[in-house]
Protein backbone atom coordinates (compact mmCIF):
# COMPACT_ATOMS: atom_id res chain seq x y z
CA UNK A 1 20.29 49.67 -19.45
CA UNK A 2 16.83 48.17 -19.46
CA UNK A 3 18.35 44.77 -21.53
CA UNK A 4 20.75 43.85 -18.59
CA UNK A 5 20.14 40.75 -17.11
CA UNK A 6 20.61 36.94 -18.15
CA UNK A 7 18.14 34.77 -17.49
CA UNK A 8 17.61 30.58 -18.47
CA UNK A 9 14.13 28.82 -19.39
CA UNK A 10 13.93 25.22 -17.80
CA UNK A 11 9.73 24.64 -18.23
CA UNK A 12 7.51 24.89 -20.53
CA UNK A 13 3.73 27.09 -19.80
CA UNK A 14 1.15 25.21 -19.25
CA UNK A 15 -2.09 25.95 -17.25
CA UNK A 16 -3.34 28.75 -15.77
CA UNK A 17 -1.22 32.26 -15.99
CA UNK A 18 -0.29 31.57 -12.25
CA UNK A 19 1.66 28.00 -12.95
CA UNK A 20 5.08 29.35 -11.94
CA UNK A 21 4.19 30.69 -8.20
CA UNK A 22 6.01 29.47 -5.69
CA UNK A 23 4.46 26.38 -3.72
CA UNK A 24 3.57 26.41 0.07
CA UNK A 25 7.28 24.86 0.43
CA UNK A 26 9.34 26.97 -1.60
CA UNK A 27 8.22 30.15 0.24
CA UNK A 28 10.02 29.53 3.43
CA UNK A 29 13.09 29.35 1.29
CA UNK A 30 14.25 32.41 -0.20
CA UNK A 31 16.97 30.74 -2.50
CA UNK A 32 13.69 28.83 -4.58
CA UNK A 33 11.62 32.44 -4.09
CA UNK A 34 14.18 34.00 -6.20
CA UNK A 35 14.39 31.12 -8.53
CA UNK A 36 10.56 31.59 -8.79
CA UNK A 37 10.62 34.87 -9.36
CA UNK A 38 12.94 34.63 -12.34
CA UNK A 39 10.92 31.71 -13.95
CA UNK A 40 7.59 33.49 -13.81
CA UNK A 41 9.47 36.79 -15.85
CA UNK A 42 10.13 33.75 -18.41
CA UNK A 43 7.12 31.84 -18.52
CA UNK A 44 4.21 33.80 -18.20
CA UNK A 45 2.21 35.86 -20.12
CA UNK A 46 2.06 39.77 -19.16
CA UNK A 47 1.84 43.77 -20.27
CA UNK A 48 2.72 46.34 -18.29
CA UNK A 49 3.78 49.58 -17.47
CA UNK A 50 6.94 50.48 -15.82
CA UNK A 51 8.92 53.13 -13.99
CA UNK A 52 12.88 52.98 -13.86
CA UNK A 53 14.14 55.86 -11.37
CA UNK A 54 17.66 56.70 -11.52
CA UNK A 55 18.67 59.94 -8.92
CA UNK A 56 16.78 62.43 -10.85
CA UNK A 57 15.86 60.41 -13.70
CA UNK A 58 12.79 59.21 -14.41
CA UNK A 59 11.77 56.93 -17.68
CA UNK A 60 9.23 54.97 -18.30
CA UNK A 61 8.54 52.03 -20.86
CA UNK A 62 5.62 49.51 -21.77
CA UNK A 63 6.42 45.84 -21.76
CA UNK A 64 4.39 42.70 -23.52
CA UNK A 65 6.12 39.06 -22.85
CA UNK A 66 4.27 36.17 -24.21
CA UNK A 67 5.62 32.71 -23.55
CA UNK A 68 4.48 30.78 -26.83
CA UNK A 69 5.29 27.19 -26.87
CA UNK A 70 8.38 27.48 -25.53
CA UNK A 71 9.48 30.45 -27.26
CA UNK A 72 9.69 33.61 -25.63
CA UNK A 73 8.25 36.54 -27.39
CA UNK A 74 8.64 40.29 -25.85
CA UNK A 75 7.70 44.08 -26.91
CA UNK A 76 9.70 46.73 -25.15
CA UNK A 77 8.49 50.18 -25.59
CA UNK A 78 10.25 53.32 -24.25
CA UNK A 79 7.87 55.72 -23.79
CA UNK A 80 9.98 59.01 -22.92
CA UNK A 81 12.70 60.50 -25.04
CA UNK A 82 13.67 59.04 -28.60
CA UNK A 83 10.82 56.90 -29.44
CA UNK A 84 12.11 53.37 -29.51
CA UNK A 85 10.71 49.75 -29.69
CA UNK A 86 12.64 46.29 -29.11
CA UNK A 87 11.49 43.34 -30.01
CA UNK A 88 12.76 39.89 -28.83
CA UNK A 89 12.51 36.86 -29.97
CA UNK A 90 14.17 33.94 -27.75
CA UNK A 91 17.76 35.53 -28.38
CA UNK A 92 17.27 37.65 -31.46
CA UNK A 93 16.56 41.30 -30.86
CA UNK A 94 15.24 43.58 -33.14
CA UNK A 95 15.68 47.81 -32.68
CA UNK A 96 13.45 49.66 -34.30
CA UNK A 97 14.85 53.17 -34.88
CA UNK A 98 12.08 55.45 -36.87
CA UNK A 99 13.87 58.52 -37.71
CA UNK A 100 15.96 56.27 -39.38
CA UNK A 101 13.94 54.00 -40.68
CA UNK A 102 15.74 51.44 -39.64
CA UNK A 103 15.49 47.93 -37.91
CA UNK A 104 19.02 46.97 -36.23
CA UNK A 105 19.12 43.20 -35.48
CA UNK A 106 21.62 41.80 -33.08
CA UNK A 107 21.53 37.82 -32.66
CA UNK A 108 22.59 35.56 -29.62
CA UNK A 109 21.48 38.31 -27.20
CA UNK A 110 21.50 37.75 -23.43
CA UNK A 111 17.57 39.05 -22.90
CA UNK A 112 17.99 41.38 -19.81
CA UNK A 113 14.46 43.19 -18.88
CA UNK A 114 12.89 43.92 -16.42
CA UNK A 115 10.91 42.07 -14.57
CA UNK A 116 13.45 39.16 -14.72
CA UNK A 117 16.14 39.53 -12.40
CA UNK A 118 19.04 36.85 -11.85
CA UNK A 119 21.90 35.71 -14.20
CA UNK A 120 23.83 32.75 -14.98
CA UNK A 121 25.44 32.34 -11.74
CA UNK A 122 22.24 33.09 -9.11
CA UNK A 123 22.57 29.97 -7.70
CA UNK A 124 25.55 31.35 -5.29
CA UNK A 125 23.42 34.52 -3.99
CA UNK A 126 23.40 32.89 -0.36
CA UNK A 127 26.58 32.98 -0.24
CA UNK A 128 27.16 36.33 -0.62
CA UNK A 129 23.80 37.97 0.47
CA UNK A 130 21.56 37.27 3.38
CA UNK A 131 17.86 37.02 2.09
CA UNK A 132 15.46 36.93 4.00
CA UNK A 133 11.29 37.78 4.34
CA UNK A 134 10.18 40.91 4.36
CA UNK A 135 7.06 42.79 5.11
CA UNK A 136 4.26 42.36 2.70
CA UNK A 137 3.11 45.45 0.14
CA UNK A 138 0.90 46.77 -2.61
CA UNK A 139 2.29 47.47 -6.05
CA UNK A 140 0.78 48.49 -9.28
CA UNK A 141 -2.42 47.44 -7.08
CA UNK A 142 -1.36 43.77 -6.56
CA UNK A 143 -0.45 42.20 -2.88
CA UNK A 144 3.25 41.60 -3.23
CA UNK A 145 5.86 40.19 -0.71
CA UNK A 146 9.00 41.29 -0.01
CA UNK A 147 12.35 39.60 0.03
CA UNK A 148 15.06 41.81 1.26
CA UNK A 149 18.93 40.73 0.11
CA UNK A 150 21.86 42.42 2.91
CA UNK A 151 24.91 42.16 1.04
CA UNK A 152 27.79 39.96 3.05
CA UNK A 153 31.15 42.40 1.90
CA UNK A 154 31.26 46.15 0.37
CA UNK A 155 31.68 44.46 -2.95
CA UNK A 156 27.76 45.19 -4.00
CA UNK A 157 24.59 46.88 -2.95
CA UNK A 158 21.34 45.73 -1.46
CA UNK A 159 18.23 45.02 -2.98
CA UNK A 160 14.62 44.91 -1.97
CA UNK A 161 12.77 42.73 -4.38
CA UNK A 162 8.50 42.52 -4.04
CA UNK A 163 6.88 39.73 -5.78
CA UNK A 164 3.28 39.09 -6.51
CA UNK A 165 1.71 36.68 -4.17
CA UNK A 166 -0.26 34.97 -6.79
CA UNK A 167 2.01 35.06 -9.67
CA UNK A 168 5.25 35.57 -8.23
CA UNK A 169 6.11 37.99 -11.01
CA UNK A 170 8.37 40.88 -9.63
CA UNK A 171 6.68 44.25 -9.66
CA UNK A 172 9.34 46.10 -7.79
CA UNK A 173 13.09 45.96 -7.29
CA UNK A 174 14.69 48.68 -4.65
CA UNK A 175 18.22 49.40 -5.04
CA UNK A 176 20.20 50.18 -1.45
CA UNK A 177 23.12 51.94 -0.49
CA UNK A 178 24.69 51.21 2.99
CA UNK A 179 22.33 53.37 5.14
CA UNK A 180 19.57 51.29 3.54
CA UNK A 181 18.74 54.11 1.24
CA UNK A 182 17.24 53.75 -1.78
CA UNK A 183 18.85 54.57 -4.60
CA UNK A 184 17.58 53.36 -7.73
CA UNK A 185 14.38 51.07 -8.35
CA UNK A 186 12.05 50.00 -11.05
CA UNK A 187 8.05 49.09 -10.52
CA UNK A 188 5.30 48.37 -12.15
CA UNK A 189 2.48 51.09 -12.31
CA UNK A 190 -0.05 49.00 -14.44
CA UNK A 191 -0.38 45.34 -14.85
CA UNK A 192 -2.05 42.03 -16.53
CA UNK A 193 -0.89 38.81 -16.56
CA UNK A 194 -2.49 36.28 -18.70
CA UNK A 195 -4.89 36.16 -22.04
CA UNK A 196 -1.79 38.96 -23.32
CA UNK A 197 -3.28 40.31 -27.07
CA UNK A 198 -0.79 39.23 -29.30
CA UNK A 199 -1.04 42.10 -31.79
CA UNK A 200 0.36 44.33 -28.90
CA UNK A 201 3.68 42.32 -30.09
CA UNK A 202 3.61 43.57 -33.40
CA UNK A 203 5.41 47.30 -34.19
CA UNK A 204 4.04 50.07 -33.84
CA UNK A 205 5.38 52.09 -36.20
CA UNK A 206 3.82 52.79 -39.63
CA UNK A 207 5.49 51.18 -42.23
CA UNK A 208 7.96 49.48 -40.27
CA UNK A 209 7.46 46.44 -42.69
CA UNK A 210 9.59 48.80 -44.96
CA UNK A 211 12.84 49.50 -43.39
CA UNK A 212 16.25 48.94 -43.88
CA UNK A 213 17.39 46.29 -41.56
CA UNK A 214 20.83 46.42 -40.36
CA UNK A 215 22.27 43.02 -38.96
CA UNK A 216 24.97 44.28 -36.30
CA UNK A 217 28.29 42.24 -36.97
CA UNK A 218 28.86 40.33 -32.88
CA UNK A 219 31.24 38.00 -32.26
CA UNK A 220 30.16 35.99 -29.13
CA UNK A 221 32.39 33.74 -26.67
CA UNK A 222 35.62 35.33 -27.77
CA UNK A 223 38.74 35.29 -25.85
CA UNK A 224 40.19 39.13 -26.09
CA UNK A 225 43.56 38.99 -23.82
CA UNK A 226 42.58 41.42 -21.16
CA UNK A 227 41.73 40.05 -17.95
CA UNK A 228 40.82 41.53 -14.57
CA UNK A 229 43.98 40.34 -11.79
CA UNK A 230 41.86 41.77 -8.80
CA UNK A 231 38.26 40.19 -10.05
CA UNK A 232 36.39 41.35 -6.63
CA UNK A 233 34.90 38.89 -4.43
CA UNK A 234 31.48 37.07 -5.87
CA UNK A 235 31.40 37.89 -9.26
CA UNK A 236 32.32 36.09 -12.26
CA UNK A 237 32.65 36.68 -15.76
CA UNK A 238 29.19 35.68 -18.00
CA UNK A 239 30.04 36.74 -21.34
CA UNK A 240 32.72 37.93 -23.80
CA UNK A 241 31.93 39.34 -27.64
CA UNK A 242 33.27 41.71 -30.18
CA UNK A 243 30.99 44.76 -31.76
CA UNK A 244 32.27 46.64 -34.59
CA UNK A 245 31.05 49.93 -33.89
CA UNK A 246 30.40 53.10 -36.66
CA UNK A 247 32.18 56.18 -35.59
CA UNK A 248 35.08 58.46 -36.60
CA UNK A 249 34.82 59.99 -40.17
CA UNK A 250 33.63 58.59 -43.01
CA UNK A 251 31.54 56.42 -40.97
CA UNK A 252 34.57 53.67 -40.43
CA UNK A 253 33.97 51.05 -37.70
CA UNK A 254 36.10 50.51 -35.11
CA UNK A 255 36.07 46.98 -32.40
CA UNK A 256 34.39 47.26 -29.45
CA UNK A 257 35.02 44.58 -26.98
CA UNK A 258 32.69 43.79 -24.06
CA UNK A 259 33.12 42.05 -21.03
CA UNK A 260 30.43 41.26 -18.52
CA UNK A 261 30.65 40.04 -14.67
CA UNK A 262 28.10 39.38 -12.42
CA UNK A 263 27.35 37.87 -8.92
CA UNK A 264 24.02 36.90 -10.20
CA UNK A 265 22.18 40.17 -9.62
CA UNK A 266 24.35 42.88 -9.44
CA UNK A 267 26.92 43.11 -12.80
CA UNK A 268 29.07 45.89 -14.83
CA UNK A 269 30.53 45.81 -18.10
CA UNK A 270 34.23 46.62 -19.21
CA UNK A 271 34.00 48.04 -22.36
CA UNK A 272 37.83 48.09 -24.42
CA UNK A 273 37.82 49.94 -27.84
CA UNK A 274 41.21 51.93 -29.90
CA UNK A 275 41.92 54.88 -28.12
CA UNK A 276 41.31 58.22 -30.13
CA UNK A 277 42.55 61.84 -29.31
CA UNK A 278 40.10 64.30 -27.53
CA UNK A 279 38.75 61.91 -24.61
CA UNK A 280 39.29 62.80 -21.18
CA UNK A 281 39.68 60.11 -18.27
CA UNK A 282 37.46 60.20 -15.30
CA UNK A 283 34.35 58.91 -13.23
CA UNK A 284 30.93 59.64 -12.64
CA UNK A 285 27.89 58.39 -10.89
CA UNK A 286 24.39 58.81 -10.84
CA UNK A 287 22.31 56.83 -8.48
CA UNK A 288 23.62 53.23 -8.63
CA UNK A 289 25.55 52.98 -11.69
CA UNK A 290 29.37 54.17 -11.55
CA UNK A 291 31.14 54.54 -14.46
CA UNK A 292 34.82 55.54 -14.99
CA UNK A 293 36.90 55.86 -18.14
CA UNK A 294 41.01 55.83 -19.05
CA UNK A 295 43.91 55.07 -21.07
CA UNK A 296 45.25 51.59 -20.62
CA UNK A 297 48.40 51.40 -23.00
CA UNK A 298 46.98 52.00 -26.32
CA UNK A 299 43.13 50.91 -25.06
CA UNK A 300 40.51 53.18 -23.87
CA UNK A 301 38.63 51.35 -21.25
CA UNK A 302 34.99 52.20 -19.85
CA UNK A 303 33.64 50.05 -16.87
CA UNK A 304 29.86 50.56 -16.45
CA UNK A 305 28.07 49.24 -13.65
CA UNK A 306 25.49 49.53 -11.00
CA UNK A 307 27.66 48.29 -8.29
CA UNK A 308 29.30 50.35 -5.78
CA UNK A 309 32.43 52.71 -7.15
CA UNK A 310 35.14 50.74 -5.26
CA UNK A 311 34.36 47.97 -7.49
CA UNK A 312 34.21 49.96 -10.58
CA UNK A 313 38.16 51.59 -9.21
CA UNK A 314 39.21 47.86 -8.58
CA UNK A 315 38.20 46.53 -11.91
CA UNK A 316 39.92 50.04 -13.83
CA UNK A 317 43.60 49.64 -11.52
CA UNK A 318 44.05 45.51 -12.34
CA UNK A 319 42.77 45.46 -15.84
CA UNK A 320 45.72 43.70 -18.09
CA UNK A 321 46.32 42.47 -21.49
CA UNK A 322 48.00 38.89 -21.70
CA UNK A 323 48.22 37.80 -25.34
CA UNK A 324 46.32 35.13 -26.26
CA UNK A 325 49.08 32.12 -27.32
């Protein structure tokens, strides 16, 4: 889940690494701070280190985002596990798999990493979270601020989000449950920002040059049939597309479709494939994502999302197929 937020580009760099921090003005309004934060994720130049907690989970990955010219360049290492490498460029990701040896490309990606933040729709967060100031902190050793967002309904979580005071670059996002518990978060433990060695953007595995490349069949902006009657408050739907997806025997690939909503920080994905013998309905959760799984006619549905689980159980009951005429 590390690609899982949208974000938009509006400026190009230009200066000194610090050109996207928030001005004297924009800092006594939390809407712009957020809008700051995002832009700095998209416009500077970093590499850093990173821990994602999840309840008793713990990974960590290396990130290096250049902004060059207008075109956003990004490494994403995961450091613990399967060794795996993404690299982005504008929209286009490429996965490198190495026991494999093989480079799976997907095109007209949404690119969703940490430290960016908001998605498509951000520009209604006041009106379903209060934000306000927090206290001021130290992350990764950098003076941050923090902006805490109180959710409005029981529709989504909290979030405590602390942003560097020079750059304005996010270095730590707190998940929170209703007793203001944290649940899930994601910080920086090492970071630079600016003068980023461009070679760090390169692969890093030997002979990568070499590999098979597999471009994944997508179909984007498609219109599937199944809708969601009881959409909960504050979220809205941001994408739509079609995977075909090897599985089964004899490697055959079966459609995967993929729906995404979001209130423009929290989101969850329905996920509707062909239902197969041998799966059994049910839910689980671990930290802030819910997930729950069953049989909808002939469908097998999966809703994934780090929102709370009465969302996830509204989504499941009012999903619906309507033909499309």
């Amino acid at each position: 889940m590390l690609y899982k937020k949208i974000y938009l580009g509006m400026l190009l760099l230009a200066g000194s690494a610090f050109a996207f921090a928030a001005g004297s003005g924009e800092k006594n309004d939390p809407q712009k701070v957020l809008k700051s934060i995002q832009l700095a994720a998209q416009k500077l130049s970093y590499s850093g280190t990173f821990v994602y907690q999840q309840a008793n989970q713990i990974r960590t990955s290396r990130i290096t985002h250049v902004n060059d010219g207008g075109n956003e360049i990004e490494k994403l290492e995961i450091l613990d596990g399967k060794p795996r490498e993404y690299i982005r460029r504008n929209d286009e990701v490429s996965c490198y798999l190495p026991e494999q040896k093989l480079v799976q490309v997907e095109k007209d990606v949404n690119p969703e990493s940490f430290p960016a933040l908001l998605t498509q729709n951000a520009q209604a967060l006041s009106e379903i979270y209060h934000i306000r100031k927090g206290e001021s902190a130290r992350v990764a050793g950098l003076d941050c601020q923090t902006y805490l967002l109180d959710p409005k309904d029981g529709f989504r979580y909290g979030y405590k989000l602390c942003a560097d005071k020079n750059s304005n670059l996010l270095l730590r996002a707190q998940t929170v449950n209703t007793r203001n518990e944290v649940i899930e978060q994601i910080a920086f433990t090492q970071l630079q920002v600016g003068d980023i060695d461009r070679s760090k953007l390169k692969p890093g595995f030997s002979g990568a040059a070499n590999w098979r490349i597999e471009n994944l069949t997508v179909q984007s902006n498609i219109s599937s049939g199944w809708i969601v009657k009881q959409l909960p408050a504050g979220y809205k739907k941001t994408k739509e597309i079609k995977r075909l997806i090897a599985g089964g025997t004899g490697g055959k690939t079966h459609p995967v479709i993929q729906m995404t909503f979001s209130d423009g920080l929290g989101a969850f994905s329905v996920f509707v494939e062909p239902d197969s013998e041998g799966r059994t309905e049910g839910s689980i959760q671990q930290g802030a994502m819910n997930i729950t799984a069953r049989r909808v006619g002939d469908a097998w549905i999966t809703v994934v999302g780090e929102v709370p689980a009465s969302v996830v159980r509204q989504v499941v009951s009012s999903l619906e197929f309507r033909p499309v005429k």
